[in-house]
C-alpha atoms as a PDB file:
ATOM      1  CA  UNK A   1       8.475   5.997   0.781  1.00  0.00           C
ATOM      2  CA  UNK A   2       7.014   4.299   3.627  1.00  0.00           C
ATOM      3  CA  UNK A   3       8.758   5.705   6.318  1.00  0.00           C
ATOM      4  CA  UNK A   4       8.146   9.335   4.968  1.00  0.00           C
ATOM      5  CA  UNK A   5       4.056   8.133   4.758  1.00  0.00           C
ATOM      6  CA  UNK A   6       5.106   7.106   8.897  1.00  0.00           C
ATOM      7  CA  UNK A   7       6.692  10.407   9.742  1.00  0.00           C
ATOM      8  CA  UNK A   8       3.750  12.329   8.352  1.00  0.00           C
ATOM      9  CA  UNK A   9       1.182  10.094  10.011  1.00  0.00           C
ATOM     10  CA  UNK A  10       3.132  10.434  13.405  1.00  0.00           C
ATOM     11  CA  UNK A  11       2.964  14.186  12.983  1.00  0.00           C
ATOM     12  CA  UNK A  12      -0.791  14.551  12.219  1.00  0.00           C
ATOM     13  CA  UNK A  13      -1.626  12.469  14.771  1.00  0.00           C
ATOM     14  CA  UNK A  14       0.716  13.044  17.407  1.00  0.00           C
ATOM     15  CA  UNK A  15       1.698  16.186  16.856  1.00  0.00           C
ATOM     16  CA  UNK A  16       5.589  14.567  17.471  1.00  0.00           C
ATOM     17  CA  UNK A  17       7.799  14.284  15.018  1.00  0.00           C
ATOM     18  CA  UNK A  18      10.308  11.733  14.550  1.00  0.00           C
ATOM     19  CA  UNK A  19      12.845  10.977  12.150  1.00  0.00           C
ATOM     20  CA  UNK A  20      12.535   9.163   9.378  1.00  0.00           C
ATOM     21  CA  UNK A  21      15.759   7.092  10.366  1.00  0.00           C
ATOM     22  CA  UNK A  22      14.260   5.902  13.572  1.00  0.00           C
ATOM     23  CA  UNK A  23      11.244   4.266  11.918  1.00  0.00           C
ATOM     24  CA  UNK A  24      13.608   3.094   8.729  1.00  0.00           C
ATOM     25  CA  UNK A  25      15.489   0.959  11.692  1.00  0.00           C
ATOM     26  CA  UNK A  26      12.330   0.199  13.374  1.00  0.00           C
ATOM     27  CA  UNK A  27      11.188  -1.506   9.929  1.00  0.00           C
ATOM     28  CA  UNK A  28      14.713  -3.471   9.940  1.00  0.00           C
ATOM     29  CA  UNK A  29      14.130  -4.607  12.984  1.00  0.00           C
ATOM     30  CA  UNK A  30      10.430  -5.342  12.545  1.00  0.00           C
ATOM     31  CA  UNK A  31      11.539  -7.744   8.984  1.00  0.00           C
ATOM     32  CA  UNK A  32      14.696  -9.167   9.696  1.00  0.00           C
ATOM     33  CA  UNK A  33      13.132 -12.012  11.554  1.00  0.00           C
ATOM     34  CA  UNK A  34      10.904 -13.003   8.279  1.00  0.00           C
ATOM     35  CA  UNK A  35      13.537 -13.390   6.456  1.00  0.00           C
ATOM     36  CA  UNK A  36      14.727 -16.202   8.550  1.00  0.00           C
ATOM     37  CA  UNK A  37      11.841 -18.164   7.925  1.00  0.00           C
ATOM     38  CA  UNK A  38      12.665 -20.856   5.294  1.00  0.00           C
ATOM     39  CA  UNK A  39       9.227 -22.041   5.118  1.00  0.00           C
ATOM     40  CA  UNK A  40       6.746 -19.815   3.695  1.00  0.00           C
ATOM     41  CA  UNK A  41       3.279 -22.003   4.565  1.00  0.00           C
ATOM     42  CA  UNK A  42       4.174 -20.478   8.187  1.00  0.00           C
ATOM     43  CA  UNK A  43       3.514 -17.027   7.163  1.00  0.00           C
ATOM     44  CA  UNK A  44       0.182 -17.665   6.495  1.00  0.00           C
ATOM     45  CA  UNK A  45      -1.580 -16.041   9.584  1.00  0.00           C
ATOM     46  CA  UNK A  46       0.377 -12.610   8.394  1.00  0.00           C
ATOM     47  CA  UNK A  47      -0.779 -12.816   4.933  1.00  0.00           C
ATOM     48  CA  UNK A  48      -4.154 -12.874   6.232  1.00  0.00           C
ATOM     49  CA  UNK A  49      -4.195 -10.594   8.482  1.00  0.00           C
ATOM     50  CA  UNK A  50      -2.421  -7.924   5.667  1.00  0.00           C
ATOM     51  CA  UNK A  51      -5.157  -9.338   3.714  1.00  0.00           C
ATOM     52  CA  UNK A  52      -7.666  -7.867   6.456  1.00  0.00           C
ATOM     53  CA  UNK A  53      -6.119  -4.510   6.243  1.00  0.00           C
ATOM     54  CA  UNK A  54      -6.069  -4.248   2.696  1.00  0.00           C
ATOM     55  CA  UNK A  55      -9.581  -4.822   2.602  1.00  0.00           C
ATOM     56  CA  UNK A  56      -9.570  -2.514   5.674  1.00  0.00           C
ATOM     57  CA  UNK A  57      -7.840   0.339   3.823  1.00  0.00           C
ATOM     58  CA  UNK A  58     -10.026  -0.078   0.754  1.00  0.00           C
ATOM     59  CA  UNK A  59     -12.950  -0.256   2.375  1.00  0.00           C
ATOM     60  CA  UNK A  60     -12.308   2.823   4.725  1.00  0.00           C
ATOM     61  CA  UNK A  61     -11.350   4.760   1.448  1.00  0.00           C
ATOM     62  CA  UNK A  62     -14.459   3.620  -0.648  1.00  0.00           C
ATOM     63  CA  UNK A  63     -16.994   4.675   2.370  1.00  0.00           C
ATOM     64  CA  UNK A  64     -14.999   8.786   2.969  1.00  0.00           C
ATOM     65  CA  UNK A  65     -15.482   8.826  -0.915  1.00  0.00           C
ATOM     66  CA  UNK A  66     -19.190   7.722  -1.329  1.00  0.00           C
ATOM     67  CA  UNK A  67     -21.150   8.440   2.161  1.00  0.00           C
ATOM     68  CA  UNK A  68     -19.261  11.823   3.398  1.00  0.00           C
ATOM     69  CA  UNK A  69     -20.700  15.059   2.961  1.00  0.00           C
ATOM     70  CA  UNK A  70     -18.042  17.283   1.474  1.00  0.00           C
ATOM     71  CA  UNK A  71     -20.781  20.246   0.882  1.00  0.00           C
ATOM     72  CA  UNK A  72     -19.637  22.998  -1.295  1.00  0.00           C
ATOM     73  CA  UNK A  73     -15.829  22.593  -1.026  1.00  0.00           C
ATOM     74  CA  UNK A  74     -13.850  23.407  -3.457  1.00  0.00           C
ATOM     75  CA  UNK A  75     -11.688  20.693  -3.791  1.00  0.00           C
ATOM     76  CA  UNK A  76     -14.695  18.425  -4.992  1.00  0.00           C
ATOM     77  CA  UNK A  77     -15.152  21.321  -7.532  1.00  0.00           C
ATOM     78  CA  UNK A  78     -11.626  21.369  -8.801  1.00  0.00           C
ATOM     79  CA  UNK A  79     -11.584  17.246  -8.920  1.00  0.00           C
ATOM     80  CA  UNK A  80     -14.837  17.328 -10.549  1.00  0.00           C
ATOM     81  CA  UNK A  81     -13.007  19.794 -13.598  1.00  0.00           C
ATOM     82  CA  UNK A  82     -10.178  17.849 -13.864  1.00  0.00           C
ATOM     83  CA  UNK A  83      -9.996  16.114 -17.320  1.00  0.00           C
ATOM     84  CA  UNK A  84     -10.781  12.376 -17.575  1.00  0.00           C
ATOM     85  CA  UNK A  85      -7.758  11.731 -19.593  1.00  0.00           C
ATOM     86  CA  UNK A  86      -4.299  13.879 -19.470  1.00  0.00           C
ATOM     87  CA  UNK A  87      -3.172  13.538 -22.778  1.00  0.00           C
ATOM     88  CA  UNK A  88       0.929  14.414 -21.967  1.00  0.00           C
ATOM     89  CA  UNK A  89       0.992  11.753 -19.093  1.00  0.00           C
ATOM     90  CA  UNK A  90      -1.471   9.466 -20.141  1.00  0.00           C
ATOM     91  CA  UNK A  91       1.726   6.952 -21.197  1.00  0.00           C
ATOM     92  CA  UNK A  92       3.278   7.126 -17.535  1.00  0.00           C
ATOM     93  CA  UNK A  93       0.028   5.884 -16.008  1.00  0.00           C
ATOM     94  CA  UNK A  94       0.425   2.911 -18.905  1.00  0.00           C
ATOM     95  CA  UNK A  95       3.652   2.083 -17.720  1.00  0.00           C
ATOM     96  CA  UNK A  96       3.309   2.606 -14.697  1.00  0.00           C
ATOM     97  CA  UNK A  97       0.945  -0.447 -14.786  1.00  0.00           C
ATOM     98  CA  UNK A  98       2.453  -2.488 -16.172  1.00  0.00           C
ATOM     99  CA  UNK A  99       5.022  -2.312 -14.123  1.00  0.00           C
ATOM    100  CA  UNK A 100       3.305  -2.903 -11.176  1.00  0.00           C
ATOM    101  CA  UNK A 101       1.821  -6.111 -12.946  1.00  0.00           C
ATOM    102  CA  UNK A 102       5.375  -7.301 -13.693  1.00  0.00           C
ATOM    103  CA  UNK A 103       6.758  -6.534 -10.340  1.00  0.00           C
ATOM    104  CA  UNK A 104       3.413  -8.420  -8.794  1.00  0.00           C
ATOM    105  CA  UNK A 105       3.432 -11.687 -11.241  1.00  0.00           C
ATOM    106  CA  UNK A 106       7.619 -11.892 -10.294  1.00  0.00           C
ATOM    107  CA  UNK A 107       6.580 -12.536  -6.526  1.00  0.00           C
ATOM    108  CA  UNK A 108       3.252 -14.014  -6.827  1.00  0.00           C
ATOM    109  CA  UNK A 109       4.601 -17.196  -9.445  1.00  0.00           C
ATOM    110  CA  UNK A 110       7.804 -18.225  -7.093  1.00  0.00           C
ATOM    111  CA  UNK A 111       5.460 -18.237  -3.680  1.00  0.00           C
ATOM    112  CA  UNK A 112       3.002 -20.619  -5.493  1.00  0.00           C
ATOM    113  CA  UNK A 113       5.775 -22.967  -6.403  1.00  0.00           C
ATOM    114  CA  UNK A 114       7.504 -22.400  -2.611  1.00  0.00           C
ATOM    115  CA  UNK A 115       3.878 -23.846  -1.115  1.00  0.00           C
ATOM    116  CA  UNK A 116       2.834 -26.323  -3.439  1.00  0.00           C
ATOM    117  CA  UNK A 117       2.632 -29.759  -2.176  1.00  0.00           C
ATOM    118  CA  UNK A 118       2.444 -32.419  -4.036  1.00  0.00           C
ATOM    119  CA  UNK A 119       0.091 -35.152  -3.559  1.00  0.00           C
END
């Protein structure tokens, strides 16, 4: 997933294009040295500054969908005819979260534990 999101960046803003292998090894090489980190309290400047571009991200996407002018495009009419609720799918967006809840209270619950300090 994420190196397939990097080739297709690369592309549209390069105009390069490079395999999705090379950045797939680039990302090894890039985490391999967190892992050796025993202490997680020392991650802490990293965690906030993926904090920062979360809040980046979000923020960029909330501001192209509220202040840009789209005009008369089409897309905007198609989205704006789109039901609210698909009624065949409706249960894969369900589990889908939940999912993602499970997956995020799994590594949120054993990193509290990991930097708690008892006083």
């Amino acid at each position: 997933f994420v190196p397939e999101n990097l080739v297709a960046v690369t592309r549209s803003l390069t105009g390069k294009t490079v395999s999705q292998e090379a950045f797939l090894i680039a990302m090894i090489f890039a985490e391999i040295p967190f892992t050796w980190i025993r202490d997680i309290r020392r991650l802490t400047p990293i965690n906030i500054l993926a904090s920062l571009l979360i809040f980046f991200g979000l923020a960029s996407c909330l501001s192209i969908a509220l202040f840009r002018d789209y005009g008369n495009s089409s897309l905007v009419k198609e989205i704006s005819q789109l039901p609210p609720i698909n009624h065949e799918t409706w249960f894969m967006f369900i589990g889908t979260a939940f999912y993602m809840f499970e997956g995020a209270m799994t590594l949120v619950v054993p990193l509290q534990e990991a930097v708690f300090t008892p006083e």
